[in-house]
C-alpha atoms as a PDB file:
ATOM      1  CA  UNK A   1      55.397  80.292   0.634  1.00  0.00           C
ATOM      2  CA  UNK A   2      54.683  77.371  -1.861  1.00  0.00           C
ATOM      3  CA  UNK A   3      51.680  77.903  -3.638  1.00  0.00           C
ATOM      4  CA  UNK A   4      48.868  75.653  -2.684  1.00  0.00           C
ATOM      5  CA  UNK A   5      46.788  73.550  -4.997  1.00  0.00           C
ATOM      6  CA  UNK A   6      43.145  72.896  -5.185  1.00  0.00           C
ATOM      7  CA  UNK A   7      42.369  69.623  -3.884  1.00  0.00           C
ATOM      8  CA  UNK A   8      40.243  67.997  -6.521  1.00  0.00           C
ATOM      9  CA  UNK A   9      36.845  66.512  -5.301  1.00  0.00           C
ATOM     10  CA  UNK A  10      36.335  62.724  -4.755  1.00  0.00           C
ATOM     11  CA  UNK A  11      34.886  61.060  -7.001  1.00  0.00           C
ATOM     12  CA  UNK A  12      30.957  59.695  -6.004  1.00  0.00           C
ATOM     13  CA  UNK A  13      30.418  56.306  -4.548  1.00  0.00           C
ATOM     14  CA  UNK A  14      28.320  53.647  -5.933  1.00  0.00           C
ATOM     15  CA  UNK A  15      27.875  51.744  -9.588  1.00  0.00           C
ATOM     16  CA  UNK A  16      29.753  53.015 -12.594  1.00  0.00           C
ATOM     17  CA  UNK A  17      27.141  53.720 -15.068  1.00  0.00           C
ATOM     18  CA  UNK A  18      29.563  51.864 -17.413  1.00  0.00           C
ATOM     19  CA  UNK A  19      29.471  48.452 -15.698  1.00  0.00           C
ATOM     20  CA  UNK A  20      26.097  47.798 -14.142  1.00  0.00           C
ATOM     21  CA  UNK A  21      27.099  45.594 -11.581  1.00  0.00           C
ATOM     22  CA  UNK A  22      25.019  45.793  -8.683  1.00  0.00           C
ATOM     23  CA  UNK A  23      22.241  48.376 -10.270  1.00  0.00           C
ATOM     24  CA  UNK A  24      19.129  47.771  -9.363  1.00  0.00           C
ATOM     25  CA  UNK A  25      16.768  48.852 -11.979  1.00  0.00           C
ATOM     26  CA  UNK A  26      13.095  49.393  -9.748  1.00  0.00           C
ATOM     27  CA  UNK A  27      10.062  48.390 -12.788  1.00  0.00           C
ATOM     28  CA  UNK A  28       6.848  50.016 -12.881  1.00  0.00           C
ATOM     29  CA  UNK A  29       4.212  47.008 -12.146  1.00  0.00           C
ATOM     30  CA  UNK A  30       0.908  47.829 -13.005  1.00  0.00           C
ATOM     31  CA  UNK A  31      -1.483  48.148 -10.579  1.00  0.00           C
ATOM     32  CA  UNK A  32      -4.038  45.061 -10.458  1.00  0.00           C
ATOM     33  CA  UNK A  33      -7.308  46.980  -9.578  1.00  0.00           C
ATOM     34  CA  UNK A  34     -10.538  45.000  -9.771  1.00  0.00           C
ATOM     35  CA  UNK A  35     -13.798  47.230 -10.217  1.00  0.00           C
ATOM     36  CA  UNK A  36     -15.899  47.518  -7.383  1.00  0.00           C
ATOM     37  CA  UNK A  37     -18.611  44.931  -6.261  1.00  0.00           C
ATOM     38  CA  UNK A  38     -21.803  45.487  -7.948  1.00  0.00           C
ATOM     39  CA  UNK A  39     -25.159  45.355  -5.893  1.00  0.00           C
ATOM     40  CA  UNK A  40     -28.863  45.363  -7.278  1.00  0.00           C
ATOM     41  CA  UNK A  41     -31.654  47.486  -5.765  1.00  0.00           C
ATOM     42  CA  UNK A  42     -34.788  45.436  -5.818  1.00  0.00           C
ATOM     43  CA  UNK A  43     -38.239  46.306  -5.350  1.00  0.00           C
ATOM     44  CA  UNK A  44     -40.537  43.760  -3.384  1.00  0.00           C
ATOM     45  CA  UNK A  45     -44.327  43.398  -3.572  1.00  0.00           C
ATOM     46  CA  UNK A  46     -46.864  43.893  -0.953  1.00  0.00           C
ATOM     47  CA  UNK A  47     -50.385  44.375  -1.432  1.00  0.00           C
ATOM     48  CA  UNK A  48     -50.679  47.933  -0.225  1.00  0.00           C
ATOM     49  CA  UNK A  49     -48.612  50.485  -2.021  1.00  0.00           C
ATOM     50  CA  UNK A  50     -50.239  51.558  -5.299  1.00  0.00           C
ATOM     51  CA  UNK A  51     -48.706  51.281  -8.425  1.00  0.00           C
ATOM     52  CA  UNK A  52     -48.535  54.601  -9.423  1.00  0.00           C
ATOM     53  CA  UNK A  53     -46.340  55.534  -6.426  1.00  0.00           C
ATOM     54  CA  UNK A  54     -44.070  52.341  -7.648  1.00  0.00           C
ATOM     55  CA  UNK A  55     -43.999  53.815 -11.117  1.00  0.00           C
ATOM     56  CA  UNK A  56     -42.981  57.146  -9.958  1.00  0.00           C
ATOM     57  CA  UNK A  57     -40.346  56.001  -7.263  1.00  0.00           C
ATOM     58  CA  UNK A  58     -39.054  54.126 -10.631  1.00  0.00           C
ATOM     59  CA  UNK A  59     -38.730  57.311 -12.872  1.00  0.00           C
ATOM     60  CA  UNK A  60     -37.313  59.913  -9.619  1.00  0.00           C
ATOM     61  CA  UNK A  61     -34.878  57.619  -7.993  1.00  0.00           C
ATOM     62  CA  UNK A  62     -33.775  55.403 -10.900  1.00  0.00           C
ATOM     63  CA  UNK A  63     -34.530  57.486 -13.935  1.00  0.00           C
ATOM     64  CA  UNK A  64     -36.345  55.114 -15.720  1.00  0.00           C
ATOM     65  CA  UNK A  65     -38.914  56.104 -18.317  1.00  0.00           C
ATOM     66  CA  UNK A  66     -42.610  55.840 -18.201  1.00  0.00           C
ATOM     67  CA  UNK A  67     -42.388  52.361 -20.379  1.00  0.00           C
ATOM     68  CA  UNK A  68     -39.822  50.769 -18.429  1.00  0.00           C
ATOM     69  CA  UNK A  69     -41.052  51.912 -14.960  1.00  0.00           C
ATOM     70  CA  UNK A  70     -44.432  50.419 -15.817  1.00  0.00           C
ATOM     71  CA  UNK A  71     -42.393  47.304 -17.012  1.00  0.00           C
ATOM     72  CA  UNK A  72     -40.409  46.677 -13.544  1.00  0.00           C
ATOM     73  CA  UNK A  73     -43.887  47.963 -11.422  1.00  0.00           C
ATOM     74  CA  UNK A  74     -45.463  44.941 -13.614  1.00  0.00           C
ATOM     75  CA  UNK A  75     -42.581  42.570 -12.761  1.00  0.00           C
ATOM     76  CA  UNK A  76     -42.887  43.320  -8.835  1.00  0.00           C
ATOM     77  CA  UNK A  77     -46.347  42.693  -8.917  1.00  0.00           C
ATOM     78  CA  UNK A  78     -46.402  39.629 -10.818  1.00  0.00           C
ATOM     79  CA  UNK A  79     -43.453  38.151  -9.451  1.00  0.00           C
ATOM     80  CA  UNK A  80     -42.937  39.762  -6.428  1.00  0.00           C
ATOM     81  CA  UNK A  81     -39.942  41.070  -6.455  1.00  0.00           C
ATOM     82  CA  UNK A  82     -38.374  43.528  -9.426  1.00  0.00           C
ATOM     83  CA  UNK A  83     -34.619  44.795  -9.837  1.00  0.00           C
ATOM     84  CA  UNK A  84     -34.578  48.462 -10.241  1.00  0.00           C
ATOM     85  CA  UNK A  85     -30.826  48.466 -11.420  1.00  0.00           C
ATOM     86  CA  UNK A  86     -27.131  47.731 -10.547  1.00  0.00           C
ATOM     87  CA  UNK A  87     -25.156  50.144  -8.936  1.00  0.00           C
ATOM     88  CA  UNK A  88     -21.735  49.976  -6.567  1.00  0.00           C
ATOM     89  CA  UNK A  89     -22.561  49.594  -3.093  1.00  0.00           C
ATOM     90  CA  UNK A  90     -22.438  52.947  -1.663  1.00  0.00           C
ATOM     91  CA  UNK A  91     -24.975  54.171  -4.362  1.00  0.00           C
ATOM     92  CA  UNK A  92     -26.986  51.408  -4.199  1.00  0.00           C
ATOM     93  CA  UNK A  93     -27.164  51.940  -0.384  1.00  0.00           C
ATOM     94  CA  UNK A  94     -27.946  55.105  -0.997  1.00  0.00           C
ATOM     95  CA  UNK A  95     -30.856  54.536  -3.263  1.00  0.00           C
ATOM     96  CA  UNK A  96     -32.211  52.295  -0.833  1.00  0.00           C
ATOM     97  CA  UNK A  97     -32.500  54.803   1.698  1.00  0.00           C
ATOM     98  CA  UNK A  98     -34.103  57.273  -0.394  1.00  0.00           C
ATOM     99  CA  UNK A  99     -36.634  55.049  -1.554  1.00  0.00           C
ATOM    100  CA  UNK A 100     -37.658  53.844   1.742  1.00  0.00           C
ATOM    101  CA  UNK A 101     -37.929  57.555   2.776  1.00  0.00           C
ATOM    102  CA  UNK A 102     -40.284  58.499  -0.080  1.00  0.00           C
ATOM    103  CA  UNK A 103     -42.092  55.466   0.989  1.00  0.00           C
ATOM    104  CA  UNK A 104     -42.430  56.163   4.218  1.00  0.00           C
ATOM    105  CA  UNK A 105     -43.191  59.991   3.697  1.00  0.00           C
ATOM    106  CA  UNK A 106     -46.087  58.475   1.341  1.00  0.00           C
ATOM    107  CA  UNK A 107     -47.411  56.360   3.808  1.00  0.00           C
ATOM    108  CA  UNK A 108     -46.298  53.019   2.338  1.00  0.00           C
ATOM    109  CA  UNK A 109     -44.904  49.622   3.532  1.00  0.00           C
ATOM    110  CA  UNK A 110     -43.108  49.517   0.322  1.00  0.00           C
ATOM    111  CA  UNK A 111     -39.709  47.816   0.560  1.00  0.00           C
ATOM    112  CA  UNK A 112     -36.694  48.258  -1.290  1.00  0.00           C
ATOM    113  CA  UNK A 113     -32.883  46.174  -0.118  1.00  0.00           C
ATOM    114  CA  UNK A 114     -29.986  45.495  -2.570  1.00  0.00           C
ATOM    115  CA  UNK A 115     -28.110  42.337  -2.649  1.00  0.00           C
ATOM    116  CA  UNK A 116     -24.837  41.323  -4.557  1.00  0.00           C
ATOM    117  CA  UNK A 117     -25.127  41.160  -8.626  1.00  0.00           C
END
């Protein structure tokens, strides 16, 4: 019997590496993220919650020393309305909510919304 030989394998389909003709060379685009919307919590006036529980809503829920809570208490008062600080817009929601809680819990009409910076 004739001896058989070993059928070499084919060679692969597609673009030579040599020639580059028809590559298609896929380029990392950066990705265009913008940061989030930011919202600011705001304080308004009313003539029944005391300033004390203002000032202390001020230092729990926004961290703001005794100085600068006085400060923004002041600004509501005079002005009516205050901005507590600027926050994304789940975290702003959410320190809505827990200021309107406290407030409620207290006994207070005070309100607090957010609205876009």
């Amino acid at each position: 019997m004739p001896e058989e030989k070993p059928i070499p394998p084919e060679p692969l389909k597609g673009p030579t590496p040599d020639d580059g003709q028809g590559a298609v060379v896929a380029e990392r685009q950066a990705a265009k993220t913008e940061p989030p919307r930011m919202y600011q919590v705001v304080l308004l006036n009313d003539d029944y919650t005391p300033m004390e529980f203002v000032v202390m809503v001020l230092q729990e829920y926004f961290q703001r020393d005794l100085e600068t809570a006085t400060q923004i208490m002041l600004k509501v008062h005079k002005e009516g309305r205050g901005v507590c600080g600027v926050y994304t817009k789940d975290v702003a929601a959410t320190k809505v909510e827990l200021v309107l809680a406290a407030a409620r819990r207290g006994g207070h009409p005070l309100q607090c919304i957010m609205e876009a910076a």
